[in-house]
Protein backbone atom coordinates (compact mmCIF):
# COMPACT_ATOMS: atom_id res chain seq x y z
CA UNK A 1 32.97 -101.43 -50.57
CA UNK A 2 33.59 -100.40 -54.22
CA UNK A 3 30.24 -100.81 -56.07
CA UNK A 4 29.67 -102.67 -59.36
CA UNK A 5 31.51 -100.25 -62.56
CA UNK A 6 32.43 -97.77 -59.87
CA UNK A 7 36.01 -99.39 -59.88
CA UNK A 8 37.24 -98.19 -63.01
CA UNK A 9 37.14 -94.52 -63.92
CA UNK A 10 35.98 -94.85 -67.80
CA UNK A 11 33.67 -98.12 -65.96
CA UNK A 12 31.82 -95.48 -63.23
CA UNK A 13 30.99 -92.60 -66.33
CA UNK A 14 29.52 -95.08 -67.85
CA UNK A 15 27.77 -96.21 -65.63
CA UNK A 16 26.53 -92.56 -63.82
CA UNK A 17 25.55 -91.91 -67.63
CA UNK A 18 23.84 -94.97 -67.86
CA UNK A 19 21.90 -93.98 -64.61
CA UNK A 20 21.44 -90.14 -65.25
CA UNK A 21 19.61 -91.40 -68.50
CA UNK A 22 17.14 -93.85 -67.07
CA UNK A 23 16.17 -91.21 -64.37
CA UNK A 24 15.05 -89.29 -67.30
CA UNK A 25 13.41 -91.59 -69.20
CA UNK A 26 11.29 -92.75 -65.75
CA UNK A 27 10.65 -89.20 -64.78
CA UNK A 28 9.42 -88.63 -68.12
CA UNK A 29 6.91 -91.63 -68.35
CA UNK A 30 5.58 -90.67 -64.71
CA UNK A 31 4.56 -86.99 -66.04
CA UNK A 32 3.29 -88.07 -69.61
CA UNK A 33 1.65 -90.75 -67.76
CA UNK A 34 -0.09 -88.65 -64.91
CA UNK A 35 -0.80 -85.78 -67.71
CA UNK A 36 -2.63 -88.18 -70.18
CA UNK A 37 -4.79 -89.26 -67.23
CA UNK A 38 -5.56 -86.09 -66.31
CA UNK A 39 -6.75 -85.51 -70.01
CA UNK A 40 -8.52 -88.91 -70.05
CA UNK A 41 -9.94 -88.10 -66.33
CA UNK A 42 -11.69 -84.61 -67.38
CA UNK A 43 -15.46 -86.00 -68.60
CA UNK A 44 -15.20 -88.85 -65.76
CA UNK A 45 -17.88 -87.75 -62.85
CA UNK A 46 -15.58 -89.61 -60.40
CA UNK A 47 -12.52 -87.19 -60.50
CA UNK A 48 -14.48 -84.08 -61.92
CA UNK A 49 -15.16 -81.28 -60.56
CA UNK A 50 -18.49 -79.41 -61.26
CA UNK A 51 -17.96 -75.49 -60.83
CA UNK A 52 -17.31 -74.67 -64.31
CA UNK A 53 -19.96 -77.37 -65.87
CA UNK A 54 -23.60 -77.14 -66.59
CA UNK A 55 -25.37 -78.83 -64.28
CA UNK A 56 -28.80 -80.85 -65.28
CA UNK A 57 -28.99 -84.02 -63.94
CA UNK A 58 -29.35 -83.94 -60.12
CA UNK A 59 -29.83 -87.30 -57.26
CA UNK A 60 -30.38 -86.38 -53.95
CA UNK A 61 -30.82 -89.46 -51.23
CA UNK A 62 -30.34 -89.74 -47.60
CA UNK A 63 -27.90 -91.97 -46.31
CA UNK A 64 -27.99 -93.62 -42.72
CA UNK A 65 -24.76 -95.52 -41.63
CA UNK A 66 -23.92 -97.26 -38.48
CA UNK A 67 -20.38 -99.35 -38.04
CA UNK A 68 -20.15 -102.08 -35.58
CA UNK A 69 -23.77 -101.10 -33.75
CA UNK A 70 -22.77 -97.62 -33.51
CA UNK A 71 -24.27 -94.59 -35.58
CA UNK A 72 -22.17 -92.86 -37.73
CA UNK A 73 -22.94 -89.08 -38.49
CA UNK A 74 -21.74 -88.13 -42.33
CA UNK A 75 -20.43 -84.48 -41.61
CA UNK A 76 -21.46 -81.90 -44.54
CA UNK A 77 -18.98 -81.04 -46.75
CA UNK A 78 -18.09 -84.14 -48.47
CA UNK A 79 -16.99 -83.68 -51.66
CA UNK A 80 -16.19 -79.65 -51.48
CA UNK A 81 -12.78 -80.34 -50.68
CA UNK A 82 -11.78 -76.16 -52.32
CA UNK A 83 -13.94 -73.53 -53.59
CA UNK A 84 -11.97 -74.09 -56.73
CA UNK A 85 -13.05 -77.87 -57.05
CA UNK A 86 -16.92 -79.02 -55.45
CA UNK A 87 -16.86 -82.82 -56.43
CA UNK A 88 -20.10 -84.63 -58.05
CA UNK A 89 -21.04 -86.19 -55.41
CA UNK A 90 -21.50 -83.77 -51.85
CA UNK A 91 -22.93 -84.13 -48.64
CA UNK A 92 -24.85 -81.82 -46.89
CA UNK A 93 -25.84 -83.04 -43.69
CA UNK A 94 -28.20 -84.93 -42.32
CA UNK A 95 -27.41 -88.01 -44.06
CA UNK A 96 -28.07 -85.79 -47.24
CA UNK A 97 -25.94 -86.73 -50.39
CA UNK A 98 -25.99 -85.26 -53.62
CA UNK A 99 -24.87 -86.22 -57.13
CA UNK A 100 -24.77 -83.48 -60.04
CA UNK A 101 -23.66 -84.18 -63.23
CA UNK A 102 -23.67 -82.88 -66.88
CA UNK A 103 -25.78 -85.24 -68.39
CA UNK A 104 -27.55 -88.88 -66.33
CA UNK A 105 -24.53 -91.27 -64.91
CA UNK A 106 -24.81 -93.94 -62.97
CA UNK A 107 -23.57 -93.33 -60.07
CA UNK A 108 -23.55 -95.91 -56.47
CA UNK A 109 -23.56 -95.59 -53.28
CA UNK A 110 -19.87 -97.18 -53.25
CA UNK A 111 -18.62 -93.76 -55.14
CA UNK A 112 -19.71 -91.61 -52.39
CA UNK A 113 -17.88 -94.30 -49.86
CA UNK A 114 -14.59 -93.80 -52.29
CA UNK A 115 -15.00 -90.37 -52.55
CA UNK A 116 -15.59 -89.82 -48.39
CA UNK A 117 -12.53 -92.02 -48.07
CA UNK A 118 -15.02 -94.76 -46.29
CA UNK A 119 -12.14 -97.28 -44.85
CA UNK A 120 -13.97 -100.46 -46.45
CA UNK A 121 -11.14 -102.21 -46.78
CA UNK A 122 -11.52 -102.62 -43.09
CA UNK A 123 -15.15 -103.80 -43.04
CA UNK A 124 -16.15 -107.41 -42.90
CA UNK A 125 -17.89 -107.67 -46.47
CA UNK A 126 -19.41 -110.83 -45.30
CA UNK A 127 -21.50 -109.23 -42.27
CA UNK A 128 -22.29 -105.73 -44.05
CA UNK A 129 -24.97 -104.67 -45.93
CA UNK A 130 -26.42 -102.02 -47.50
CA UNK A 131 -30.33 -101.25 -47.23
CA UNK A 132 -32.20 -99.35 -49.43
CA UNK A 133 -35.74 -97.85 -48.19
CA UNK A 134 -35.33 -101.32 -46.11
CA UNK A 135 -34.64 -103.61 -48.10
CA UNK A 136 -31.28 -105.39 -48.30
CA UNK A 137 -29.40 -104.66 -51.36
CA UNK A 138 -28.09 -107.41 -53.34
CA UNK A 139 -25.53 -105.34 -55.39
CA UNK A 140 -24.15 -104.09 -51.58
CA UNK A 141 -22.39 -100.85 -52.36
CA UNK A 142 -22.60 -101.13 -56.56
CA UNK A 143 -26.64 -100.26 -55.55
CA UNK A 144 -27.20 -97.17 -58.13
CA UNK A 145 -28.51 -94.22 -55.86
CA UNK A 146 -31.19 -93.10 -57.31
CA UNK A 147 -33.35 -90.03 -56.71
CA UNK A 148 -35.57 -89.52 -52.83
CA UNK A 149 -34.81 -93.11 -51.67
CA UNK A 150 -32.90 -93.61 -48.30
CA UNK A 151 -30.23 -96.14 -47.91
CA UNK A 152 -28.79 -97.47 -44.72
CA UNK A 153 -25.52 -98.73 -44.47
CA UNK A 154 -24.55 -101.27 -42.00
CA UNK A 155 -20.82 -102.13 -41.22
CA UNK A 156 -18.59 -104.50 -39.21
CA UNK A 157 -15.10 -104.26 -39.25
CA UNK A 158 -13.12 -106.93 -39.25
CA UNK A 159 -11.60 -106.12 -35.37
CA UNK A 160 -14.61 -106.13 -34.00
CA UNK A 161 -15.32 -108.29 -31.37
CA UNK A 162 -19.44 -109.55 -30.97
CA UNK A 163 -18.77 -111.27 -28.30
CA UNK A 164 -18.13 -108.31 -26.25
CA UNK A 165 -21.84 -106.90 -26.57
CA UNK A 166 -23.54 -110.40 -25.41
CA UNK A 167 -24.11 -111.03 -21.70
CA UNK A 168 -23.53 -114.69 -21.24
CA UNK A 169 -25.10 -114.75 -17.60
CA UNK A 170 -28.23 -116.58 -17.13
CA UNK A 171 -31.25 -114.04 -16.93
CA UNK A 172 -31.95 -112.92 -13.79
CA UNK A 173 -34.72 -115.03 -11.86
């Protein structure tokens, strides 16, 4: 199969030119793009990292989870990916999660779910929830985390199955 302006030999180098330069110009956009926003990027707590900043605002919360009935522990090291790059947001262990910053942001409980790489995608929205010091959360995981309260996190994903935990014999008599 001869390709379209492959035929001809003046038709393919115009072509193979025509090719060669619109490699360039898409490699070029995809490293001006990815460089301007890592510019843009470098005074956003979400991608930041904190070792060479001065650090003066400071949350620290507990957070209990449990997915489809079943406790989930939240290992420590959450957010200290390198020793070169500790993230804003950290666990500890525990349930213990920490947010330092330069200056007060708002952080939620959602960007420690984003930056844990939390699989919420495959969560039921519908039949989660989010407590905080036992009280169900309205804003689900957009609740600010704010300093000494505990939040529990309550999952279903959508596989799961409740049927499976009920026992649909009668009770003994």
């Amino acid at each position: 199969m001869i390709w379209p302006g492959m035929g001809d030999p003046a038709k393919r180098k115009k072509t193979l030119k025509f090719l060669g330069i619109t490699a360039v110009i898409a490699i070029s956009v995809g490293l001006a793009s990815t460089a301007v926003q890592s510019y843009l990027n470098t005074d956003n707590p979400l991608y930041a990292c904190t070792n060479d900043r001065q650090i003066t605002h400071r949350i620290t919360a507990t957070l209990e989870m449990e997915v489809d009935g079943e406790r989930v522990e939240i290992p420590p090291g959450i957010g200290r990916e390198s020793p070169a790059c500790d993230r804003t947001m950290y666990s500890t262990g525990g349930g213990t999660i920490h947010a330092d910053w330069s200056e007060e942001y708002p952080f939620e409980i959602g960007h420690f779910l984003w930056m844990w790489e939390f699989p919420l995608r495959e969560m039921e929205q519908s039949k989660s929830a989010i407590y905080v010091d036992g009280t169900e959360s309205p804003h689900f995981i957009s609740h600010p985390l704010q300093d000494g309260l505990h939040y529990k996190a309550v999952f279903t994903t959508k596989a799961f199955d409740s049927s499976e935990d009920r026992d649909f014999l009668p009770p003994d008599s």
